[in-house]
PDB file of N, CA and C in Angstrom:
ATOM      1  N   UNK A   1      -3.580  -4.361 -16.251  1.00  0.00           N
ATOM      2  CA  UNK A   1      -3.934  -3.623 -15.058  1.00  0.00           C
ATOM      3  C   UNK A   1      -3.585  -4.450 -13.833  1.00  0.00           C
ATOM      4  N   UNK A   2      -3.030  -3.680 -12.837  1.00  0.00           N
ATOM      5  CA  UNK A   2      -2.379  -4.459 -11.220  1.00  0.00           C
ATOM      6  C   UNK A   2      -3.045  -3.603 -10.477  1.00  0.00           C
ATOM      7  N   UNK A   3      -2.669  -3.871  -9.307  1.00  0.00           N
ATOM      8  CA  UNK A   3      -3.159  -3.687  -7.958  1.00  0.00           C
ATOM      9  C   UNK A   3      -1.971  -2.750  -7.332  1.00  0.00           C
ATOM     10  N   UNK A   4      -2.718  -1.276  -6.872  1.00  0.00           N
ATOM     11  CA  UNK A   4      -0.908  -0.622  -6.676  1.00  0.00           C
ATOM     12  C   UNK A   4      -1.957  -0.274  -5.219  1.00  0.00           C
ATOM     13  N   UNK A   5      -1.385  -0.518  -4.345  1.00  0.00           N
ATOM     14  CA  UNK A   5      -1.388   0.406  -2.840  1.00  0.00           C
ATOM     15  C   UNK A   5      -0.624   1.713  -2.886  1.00  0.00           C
ATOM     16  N   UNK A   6      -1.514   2.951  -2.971  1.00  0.00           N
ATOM     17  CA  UNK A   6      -0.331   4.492  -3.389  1.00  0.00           C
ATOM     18  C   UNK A   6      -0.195   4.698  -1.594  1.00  0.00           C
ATOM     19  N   UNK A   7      -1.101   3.968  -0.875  1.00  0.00           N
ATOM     20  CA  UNK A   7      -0.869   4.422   0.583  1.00  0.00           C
ATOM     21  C   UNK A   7      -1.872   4.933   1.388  1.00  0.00           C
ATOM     22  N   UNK A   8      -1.384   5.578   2.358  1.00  0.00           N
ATOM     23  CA  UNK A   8      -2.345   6.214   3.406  1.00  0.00           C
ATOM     24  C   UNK A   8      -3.343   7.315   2.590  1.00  0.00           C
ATOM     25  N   UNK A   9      -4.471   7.375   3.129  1.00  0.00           N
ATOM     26  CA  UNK A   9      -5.146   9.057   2.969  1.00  0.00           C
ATOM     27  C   UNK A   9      -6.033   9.699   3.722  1.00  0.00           C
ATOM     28  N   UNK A  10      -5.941  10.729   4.334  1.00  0.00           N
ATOM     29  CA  UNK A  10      -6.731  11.012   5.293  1.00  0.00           C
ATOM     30  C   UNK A  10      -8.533  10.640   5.054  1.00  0.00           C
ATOM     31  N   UNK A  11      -8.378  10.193   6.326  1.00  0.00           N
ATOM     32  CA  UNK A  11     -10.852  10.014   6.395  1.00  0.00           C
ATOM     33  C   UNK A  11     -11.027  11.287   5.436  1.00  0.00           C
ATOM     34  N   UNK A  12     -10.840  12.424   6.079  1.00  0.00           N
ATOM     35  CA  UNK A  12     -11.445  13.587   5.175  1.00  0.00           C
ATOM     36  C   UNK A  12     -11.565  13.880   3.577  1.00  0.00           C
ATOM     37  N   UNK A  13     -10.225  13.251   2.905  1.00  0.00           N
ATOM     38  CA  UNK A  13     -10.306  13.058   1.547  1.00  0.00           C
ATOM     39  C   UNK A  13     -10.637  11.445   0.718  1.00  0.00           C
ATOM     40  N   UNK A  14     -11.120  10.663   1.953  1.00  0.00           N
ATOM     41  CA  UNK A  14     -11.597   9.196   1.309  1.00  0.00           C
ATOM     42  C   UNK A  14     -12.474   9.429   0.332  1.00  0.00           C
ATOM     43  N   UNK A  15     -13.344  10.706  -0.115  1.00  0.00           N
ATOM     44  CA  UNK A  15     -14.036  10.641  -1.084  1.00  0.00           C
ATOM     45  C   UNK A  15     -13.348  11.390  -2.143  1.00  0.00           C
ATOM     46  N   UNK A  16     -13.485  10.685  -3.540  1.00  0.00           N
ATOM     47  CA  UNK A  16     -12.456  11.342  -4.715  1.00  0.00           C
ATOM     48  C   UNK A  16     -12.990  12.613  -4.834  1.00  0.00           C
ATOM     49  N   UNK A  17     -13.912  13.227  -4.863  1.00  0.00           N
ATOM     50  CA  UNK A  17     -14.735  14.395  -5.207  1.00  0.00           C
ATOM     51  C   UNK A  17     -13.607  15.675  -4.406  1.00  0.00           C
ATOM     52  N   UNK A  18     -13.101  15.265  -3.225  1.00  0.00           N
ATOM     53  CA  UNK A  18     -12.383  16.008  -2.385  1.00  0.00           C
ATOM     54  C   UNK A  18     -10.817  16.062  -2.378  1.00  0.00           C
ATOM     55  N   UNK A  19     -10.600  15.565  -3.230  1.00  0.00           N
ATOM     56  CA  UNK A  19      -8.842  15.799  -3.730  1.00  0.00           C
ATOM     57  C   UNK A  19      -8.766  16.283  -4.904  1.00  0.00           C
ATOM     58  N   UNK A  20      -7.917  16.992  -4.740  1.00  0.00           N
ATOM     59  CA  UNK A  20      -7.064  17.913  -5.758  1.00  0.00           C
ATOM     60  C   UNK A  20      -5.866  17.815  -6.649  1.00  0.00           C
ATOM     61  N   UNK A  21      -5.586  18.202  -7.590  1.00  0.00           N
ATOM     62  CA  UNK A  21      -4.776  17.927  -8.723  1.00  0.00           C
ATOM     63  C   UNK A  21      -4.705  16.592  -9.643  1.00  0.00           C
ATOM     64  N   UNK A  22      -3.956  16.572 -10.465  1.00  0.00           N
ATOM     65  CA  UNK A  22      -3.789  15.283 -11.286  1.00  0.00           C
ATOM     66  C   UNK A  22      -3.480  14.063 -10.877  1.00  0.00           C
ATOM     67  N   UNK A  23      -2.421  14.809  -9.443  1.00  0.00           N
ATOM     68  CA  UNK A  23      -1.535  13.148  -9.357  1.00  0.00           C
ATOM     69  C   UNK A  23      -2.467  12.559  -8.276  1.00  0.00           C
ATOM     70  N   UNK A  24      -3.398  13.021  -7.817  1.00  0.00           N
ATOM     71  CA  UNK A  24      -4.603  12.520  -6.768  1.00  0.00           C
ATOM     72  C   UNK A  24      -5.293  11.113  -6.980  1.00  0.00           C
ATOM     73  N   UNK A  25      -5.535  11.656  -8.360  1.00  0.00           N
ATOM     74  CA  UNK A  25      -6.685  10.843  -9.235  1.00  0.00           C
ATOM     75  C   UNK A  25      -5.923  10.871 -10.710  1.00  0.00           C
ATOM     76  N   UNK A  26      -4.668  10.069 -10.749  1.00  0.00           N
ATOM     77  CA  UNK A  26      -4.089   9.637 -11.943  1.00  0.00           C
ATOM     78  C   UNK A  26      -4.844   9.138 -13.053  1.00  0.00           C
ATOM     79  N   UNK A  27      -4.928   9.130 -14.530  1.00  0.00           N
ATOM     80  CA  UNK A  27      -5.960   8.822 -15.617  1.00  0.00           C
ATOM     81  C   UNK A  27      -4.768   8.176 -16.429  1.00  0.00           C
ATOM     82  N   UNK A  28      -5.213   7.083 -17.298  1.00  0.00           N
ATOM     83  CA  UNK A  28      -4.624   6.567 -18.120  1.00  0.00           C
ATOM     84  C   UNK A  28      -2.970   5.734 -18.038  1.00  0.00           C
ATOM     85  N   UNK A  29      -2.135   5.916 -18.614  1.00  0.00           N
ATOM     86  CA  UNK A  29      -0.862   4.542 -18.091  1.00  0.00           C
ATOM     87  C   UNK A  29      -0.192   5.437 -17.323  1.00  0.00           C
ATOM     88  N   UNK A  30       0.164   5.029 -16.001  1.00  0.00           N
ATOM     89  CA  UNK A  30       1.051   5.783 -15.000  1.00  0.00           C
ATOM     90  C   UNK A  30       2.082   5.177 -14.600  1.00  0.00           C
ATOM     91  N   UNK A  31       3.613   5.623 -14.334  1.00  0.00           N
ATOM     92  CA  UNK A  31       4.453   4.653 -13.841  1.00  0.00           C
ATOM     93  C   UNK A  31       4.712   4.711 -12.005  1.00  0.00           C
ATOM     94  N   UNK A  32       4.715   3.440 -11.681  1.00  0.00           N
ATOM     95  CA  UNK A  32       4.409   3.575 -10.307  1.00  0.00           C
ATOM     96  C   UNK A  32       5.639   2.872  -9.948  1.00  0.00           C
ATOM     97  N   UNK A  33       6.876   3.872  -8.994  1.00  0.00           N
ATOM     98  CA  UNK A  33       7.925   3.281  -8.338  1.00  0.00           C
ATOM     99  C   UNK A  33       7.473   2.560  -6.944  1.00  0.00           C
ATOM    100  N   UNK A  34       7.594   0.965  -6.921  1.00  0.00           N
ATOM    101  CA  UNK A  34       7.367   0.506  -5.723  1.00  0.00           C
ATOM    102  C   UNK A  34       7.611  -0.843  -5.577  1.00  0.00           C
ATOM    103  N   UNK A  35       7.290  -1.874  -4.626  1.00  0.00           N
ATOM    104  CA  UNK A  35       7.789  -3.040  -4.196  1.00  0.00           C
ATOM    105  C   UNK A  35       6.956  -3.843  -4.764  1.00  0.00           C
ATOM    106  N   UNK A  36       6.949  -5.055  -4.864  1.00  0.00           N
ATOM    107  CA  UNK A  36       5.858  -6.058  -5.092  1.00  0.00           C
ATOM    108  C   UNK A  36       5.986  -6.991  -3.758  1.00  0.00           C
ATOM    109  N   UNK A  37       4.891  -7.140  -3.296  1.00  0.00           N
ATOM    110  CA  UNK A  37       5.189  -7.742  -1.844  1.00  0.00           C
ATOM    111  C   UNK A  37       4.007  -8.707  -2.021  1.00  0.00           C
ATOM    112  N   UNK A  38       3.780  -9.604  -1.108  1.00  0.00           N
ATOM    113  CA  UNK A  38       3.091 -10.286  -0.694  1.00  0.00           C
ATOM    114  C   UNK A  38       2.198  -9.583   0.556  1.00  0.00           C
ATOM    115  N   UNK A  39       0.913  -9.811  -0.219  1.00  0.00           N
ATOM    116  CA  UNK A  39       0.266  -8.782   1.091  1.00  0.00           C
ATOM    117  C   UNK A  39      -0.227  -9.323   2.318  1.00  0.00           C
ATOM    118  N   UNK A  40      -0.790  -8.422   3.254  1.00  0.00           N
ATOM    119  CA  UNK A  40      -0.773  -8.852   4.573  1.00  0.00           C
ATOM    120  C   UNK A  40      -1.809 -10.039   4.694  1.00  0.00           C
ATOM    121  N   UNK A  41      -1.942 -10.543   6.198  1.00  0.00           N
ATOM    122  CA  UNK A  41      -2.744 -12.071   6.223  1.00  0.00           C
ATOM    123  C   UNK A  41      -3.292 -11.233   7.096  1.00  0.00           C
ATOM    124  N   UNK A  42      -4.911 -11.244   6.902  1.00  0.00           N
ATOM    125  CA  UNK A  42      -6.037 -11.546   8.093  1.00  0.00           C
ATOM    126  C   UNK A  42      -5.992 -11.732   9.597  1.00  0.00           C
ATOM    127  N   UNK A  43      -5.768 -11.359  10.233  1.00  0.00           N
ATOM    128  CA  UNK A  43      -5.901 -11.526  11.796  1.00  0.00           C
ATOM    129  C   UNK A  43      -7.240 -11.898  12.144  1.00  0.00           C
ATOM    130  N   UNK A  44      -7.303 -12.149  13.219  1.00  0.00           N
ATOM    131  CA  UNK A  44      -8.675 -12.787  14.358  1.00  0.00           C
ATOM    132  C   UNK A  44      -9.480 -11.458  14.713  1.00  0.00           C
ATOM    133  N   UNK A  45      -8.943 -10.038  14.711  1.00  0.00           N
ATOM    134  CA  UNK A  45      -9.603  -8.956  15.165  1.00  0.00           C
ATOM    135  C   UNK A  45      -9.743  -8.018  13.405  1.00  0.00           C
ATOM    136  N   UNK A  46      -9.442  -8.607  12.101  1.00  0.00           N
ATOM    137  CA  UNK A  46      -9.475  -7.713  11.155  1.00  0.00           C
ATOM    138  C   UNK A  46     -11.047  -7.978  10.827  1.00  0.00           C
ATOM    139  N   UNK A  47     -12.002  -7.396  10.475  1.00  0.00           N
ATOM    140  CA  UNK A  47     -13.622  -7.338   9.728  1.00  0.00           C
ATOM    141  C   UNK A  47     -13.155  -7.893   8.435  1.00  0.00           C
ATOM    142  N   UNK A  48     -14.048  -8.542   8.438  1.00  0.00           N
ATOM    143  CA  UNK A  48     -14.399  -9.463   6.892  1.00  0.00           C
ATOM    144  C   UNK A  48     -14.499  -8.123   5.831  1.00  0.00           C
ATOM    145  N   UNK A  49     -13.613  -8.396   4.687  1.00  0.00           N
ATOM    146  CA  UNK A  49     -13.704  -7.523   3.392  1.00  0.00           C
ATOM    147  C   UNK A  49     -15.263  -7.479   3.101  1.00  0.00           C
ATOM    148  N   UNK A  50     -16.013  -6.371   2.499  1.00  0.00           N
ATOM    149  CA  UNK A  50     -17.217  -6.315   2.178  1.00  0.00           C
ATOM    150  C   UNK A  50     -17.293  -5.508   0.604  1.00  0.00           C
ATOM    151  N   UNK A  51     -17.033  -6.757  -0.456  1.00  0.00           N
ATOM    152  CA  UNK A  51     -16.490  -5.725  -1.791  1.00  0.00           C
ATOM    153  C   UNK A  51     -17.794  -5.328  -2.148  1.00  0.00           C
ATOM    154  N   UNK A  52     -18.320  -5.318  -2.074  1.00  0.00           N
ATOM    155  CA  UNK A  52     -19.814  -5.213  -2.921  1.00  0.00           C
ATOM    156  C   UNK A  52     -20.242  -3.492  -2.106  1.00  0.00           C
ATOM    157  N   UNK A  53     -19.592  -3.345  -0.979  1.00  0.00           N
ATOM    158  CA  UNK A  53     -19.559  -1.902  -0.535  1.00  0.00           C
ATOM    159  C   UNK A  53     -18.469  -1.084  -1.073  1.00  0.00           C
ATOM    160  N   UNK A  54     -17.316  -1.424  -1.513  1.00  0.00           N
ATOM    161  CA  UNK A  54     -16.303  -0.869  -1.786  1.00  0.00           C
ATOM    162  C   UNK A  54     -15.420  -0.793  -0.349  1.00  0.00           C
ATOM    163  N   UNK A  55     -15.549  -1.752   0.685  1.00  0.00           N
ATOM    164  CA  UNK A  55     -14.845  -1.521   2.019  1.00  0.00           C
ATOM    165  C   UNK A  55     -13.728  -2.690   1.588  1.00  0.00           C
ATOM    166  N   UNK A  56     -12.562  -2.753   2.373  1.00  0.00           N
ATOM    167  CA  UNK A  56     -11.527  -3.638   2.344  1.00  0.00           C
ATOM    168  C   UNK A  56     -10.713  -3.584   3.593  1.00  0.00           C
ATOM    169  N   UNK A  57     -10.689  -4.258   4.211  1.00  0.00           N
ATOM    170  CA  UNK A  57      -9.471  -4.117   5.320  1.00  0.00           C
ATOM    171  C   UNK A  57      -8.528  -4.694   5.521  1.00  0.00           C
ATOM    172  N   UNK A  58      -8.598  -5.934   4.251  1.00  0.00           N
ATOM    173  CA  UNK A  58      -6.943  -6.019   4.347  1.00  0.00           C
ATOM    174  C   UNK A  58      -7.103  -6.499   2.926  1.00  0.00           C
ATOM    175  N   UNK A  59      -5.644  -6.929   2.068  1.00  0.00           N
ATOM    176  CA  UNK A  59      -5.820  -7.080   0.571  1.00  0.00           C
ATOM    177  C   UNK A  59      -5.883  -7.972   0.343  1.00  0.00           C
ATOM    178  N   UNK A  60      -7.261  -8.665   0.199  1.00  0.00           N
ATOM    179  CA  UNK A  60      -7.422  -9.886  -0.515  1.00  0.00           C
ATOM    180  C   UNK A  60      -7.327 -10.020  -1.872  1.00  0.00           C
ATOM    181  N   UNK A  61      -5.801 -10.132  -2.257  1.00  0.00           N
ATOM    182  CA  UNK A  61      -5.404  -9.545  -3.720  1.00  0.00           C
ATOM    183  C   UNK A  61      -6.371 -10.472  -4.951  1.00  0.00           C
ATOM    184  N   UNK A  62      -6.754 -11.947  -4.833  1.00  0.00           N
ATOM    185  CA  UNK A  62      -7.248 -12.392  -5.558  1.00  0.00           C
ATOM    186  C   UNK A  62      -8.799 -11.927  -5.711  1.00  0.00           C
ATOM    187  N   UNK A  63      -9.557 -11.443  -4.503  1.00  0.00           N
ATOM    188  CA  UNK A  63     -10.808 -10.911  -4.028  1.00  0.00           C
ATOM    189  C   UNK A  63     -11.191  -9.781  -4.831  1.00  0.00           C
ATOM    190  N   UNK A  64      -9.639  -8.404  -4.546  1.00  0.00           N
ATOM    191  CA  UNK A  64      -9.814  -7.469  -5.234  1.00  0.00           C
ATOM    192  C   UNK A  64      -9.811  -7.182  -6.623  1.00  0.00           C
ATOM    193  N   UNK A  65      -8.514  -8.296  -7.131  1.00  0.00           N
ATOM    194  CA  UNK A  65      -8.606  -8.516  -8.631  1.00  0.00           C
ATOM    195  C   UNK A  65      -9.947  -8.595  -9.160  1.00  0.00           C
ATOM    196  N   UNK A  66     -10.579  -9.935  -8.855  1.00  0.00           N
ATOM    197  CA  UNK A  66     -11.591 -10.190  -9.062  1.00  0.00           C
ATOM    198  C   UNK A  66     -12.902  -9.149  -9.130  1.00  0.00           C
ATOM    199  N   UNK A  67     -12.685  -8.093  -8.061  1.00  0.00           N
ATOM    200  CA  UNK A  67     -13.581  -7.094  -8.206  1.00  0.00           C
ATOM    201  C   UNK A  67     -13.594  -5.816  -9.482  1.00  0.00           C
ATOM    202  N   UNK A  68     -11.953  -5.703  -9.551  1.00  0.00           N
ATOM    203  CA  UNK A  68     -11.625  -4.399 -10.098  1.00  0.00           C
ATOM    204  C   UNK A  68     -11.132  -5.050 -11.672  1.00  0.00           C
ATOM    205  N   UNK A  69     -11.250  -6.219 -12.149  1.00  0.00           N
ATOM    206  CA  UNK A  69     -10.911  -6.701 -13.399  1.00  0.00           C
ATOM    207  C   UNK A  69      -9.464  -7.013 -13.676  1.00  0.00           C
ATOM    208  N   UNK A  70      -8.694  -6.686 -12.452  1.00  0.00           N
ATOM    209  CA  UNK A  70      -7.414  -6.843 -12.391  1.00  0.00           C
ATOM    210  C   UNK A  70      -6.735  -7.791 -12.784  1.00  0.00           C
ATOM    211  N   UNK A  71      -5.227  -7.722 -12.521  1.00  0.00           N
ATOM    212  CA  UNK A  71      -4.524  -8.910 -12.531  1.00  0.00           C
ATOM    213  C   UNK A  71      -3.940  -9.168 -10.853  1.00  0.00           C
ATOM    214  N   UNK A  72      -4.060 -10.202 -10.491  1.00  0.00           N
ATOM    215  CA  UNK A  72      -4.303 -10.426  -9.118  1.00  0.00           C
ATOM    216  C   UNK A  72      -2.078 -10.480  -8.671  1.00  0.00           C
ATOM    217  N   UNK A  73      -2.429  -8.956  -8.937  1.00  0.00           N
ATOM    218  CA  UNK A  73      -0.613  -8.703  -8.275  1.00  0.00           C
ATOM    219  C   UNK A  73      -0.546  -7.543  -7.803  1.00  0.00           C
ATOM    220  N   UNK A  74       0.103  -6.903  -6.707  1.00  0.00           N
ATOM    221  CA  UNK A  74       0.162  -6.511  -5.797  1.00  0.00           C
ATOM    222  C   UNK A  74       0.989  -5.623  -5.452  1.00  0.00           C
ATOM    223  N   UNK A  75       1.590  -4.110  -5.908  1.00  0.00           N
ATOM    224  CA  UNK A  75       2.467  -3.471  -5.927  1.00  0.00           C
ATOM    225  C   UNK A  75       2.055  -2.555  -4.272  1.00  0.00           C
ATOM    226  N   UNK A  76       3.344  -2.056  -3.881  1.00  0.00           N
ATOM    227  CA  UNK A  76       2.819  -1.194  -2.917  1.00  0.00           C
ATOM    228  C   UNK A  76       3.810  -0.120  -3.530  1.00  0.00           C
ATOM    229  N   UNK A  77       3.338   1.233  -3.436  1.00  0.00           N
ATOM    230  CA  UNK A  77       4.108   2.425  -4.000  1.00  0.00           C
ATOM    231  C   UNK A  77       4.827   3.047  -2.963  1.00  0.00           C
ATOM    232  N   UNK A  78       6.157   3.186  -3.094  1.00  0.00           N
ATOM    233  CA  UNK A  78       7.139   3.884  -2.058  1.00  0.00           C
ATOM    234  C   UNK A  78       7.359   5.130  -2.486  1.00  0.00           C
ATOM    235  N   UNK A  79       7.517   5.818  -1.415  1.00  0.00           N
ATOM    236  CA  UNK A  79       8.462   7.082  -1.312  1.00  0.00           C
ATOM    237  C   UNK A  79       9.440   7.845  -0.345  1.00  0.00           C
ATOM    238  N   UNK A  80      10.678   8.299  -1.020  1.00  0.00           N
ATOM    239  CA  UNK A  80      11.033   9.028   0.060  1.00  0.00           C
ATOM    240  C   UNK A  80      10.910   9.383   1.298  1.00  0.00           C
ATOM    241  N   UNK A  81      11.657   9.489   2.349  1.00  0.00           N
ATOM    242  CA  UNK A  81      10.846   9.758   3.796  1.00  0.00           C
ATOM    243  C   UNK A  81      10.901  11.920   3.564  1.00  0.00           C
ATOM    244  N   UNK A  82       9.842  12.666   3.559  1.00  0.00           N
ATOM    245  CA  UNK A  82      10.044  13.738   3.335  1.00  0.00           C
ATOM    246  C   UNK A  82       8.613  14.530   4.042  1.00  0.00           C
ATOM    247  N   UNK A  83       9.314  14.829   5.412  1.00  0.00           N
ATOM    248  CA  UNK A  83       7.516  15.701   6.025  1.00  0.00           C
ATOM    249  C   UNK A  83       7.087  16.532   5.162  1.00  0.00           C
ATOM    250  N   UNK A  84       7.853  17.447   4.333  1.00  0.00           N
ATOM    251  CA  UNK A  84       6.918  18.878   3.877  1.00  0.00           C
ATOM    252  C   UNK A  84       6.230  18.001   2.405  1.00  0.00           C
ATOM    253  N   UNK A  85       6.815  16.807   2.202  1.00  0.00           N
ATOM    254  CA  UNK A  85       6.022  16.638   0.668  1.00  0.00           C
ATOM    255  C   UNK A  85       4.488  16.081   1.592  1.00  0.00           C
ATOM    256  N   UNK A  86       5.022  15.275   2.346  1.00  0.00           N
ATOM    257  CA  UNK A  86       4.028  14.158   2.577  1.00  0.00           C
ATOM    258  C   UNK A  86       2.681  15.323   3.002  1.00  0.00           C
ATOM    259  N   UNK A  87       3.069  16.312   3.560  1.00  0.00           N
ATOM    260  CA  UNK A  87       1.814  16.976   4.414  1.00  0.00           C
ATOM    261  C   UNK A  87       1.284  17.152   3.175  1.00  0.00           C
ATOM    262  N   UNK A  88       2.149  17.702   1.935  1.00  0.00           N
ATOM    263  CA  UNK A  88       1.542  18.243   0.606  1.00  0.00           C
ATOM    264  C   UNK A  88       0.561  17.745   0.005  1.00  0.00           C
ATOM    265  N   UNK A  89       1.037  16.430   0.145  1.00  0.00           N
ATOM    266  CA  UNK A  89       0.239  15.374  -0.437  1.00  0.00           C
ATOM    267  C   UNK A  89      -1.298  15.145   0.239  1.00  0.00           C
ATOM    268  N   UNK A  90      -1.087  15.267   1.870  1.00  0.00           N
ATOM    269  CA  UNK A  90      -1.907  15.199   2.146  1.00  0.00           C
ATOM    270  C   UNK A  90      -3.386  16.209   2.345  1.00  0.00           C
ATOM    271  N   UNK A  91      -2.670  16.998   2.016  1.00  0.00           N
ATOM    272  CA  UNK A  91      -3.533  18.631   2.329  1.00  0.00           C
ATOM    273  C   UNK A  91      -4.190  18.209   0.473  1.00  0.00           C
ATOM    274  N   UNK A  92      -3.727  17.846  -0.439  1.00  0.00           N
ATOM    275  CA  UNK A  92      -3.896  17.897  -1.782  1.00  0.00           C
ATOM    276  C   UNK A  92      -4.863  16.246  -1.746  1.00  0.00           C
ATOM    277  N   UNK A  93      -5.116  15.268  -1.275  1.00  0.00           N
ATOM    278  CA  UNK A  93      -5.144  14.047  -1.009  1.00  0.00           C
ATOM    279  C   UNK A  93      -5.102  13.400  -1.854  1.00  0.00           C
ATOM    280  N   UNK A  94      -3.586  12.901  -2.016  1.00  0.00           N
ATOM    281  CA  UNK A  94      -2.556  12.104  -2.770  1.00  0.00           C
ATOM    282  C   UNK A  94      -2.327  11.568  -1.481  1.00  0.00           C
ATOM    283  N   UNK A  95      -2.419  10.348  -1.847  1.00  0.00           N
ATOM    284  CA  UNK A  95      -1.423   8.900  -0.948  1.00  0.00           C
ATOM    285  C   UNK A  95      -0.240   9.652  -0.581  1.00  0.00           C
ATOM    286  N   UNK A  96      -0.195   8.494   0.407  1.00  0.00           N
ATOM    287  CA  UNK A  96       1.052   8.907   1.377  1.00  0.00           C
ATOM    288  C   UNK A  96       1.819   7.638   1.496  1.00  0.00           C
ATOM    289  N   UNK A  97       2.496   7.214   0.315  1.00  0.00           N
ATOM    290  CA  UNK A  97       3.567   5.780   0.329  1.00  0.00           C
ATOM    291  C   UNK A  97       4.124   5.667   1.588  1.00  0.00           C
ATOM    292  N   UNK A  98       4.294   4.323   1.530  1.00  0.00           N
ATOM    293  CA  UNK A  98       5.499   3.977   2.332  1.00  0.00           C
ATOM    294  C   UNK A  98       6.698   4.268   1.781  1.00  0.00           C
ATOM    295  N   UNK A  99       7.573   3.964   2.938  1.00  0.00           N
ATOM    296  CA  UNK A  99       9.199   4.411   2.559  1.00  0.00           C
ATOM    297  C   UNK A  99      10.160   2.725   2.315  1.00  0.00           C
ATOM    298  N   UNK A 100      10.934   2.634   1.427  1.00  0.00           N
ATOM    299  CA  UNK A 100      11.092   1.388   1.220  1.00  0.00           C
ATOM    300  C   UNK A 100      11.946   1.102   1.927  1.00  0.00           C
ATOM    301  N   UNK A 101      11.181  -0.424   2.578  1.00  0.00           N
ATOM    302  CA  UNK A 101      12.551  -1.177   2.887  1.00  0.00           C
ATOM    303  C   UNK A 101      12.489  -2.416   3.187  1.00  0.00           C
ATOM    304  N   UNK A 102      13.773  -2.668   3.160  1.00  0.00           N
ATOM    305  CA  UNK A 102      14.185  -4.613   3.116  1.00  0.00           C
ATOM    306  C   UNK A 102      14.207  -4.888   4.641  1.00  0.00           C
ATOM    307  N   UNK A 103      13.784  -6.179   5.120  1.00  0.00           N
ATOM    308  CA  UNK A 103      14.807  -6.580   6.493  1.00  0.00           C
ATOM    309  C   UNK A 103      14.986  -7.894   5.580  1.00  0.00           C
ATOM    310  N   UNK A 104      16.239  -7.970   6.449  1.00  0.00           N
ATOM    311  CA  UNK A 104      17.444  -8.934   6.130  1.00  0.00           C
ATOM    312  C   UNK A 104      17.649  -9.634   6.906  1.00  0.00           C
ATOM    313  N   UNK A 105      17.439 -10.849   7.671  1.00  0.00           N
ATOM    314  CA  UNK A 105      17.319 -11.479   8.611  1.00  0.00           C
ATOM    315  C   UNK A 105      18.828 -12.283   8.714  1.00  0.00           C
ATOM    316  N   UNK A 106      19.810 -11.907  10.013  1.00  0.00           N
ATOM    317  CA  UNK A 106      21.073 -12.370   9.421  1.00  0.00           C
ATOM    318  C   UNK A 106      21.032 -13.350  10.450  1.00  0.00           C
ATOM    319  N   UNK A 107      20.861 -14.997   9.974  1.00  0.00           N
ATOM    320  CA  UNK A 107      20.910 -16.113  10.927  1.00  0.00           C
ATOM    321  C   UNK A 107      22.230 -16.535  11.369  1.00  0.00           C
ATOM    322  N   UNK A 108      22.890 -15.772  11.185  1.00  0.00           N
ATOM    323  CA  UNK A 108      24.702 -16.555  11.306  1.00  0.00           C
ATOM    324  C   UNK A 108      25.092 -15.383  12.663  1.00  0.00           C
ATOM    325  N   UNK A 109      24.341 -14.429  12.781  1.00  0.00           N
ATOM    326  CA  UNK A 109      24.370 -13.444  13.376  1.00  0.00           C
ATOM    327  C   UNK A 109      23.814 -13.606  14.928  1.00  0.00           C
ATOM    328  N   UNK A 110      22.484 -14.405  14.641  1.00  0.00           N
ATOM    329  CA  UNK A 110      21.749 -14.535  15.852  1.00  0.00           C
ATOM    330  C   UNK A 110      22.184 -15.844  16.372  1.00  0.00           C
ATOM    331  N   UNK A 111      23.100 -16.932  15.642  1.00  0.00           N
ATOM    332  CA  UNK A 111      23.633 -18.136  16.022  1.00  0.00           C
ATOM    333  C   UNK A 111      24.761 -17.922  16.967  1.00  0.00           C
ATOM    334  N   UNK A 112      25.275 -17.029  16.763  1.00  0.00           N
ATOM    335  CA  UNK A 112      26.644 -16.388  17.094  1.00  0.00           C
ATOM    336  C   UNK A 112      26.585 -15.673  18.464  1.00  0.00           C
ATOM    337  N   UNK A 113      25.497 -14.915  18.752  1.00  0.00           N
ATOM    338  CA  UNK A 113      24.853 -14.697  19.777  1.00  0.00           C
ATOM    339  C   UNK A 113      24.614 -15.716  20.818  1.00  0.00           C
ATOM    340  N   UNK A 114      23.997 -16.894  20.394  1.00  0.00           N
ATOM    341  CA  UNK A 114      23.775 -17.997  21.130  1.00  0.00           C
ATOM    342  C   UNK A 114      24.332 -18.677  21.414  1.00  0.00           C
ATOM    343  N   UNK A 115      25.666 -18.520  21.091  1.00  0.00           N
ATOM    344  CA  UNK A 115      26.814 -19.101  20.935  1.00  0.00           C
ATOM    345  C   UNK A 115      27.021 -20.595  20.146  1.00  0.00           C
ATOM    346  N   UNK A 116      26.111 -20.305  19.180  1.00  0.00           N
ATOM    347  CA  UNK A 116      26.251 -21.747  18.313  1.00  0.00           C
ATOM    348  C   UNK A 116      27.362 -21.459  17.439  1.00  0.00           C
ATOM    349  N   UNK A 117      27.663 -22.660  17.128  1.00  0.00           N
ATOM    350  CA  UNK A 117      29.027 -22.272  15.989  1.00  0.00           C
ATOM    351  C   UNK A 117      28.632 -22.065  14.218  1.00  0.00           C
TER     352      UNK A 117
END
């Protein structure tokens, strides 16, 4: 068992009782297309995680493992960029992935600019 971020979901369907269909509330082995990233760092203005409420505000992947019996790794689930699914999803409250992507940081690029050789 891992740690998958499926994404956004509206306040209104934060409670499971209030979403609809299968893929909402997935049961048993599911395959999840997505990135493995390193998750975000804590800021000076983020609230302290409070697991013992079930609150989180940012992924303290070893924190959450630890809570959910996990293995302390970190998938985030992508999808397509597509308005009519995403509303679908959301009217149904199924996550709302991100859309994947790389940056590529080209240093020979920004040297070149600066006119370094």
């Amino acid at each position: 068992t891992i740690l998958v971020n499926r994404g956004w979901i509206s306040r209104e369907k934060k409670e499971q009782r209030a979403r609809k269909g299968e893929d909402a509330l997935p049961q048993g082995e599911v395959v999840v297309q997505g990135l493995l990233r390193e998750p975000w760092q804590r800021n000076m203005f983020t609230p302290t995680n409070r697991p013992e409420k079930g609150e989180f505000y940012f992924p303290d992947v070893v924190e959450m493992a630890e809570v959910t019996g996990s293995r302390p790794v970190w998938v985030e689930e992508t999808m397509e960029p597509d308005l009519l699914r995403a509303m679908d999803r959301e009217d149904r409250g199924v996550p709302i992935g991100r859309v994947a992507e790389v940056l590529v940081i080209l240093s020979y690029f920004c040297d070149a600019m600066d006119g370094d050789p």
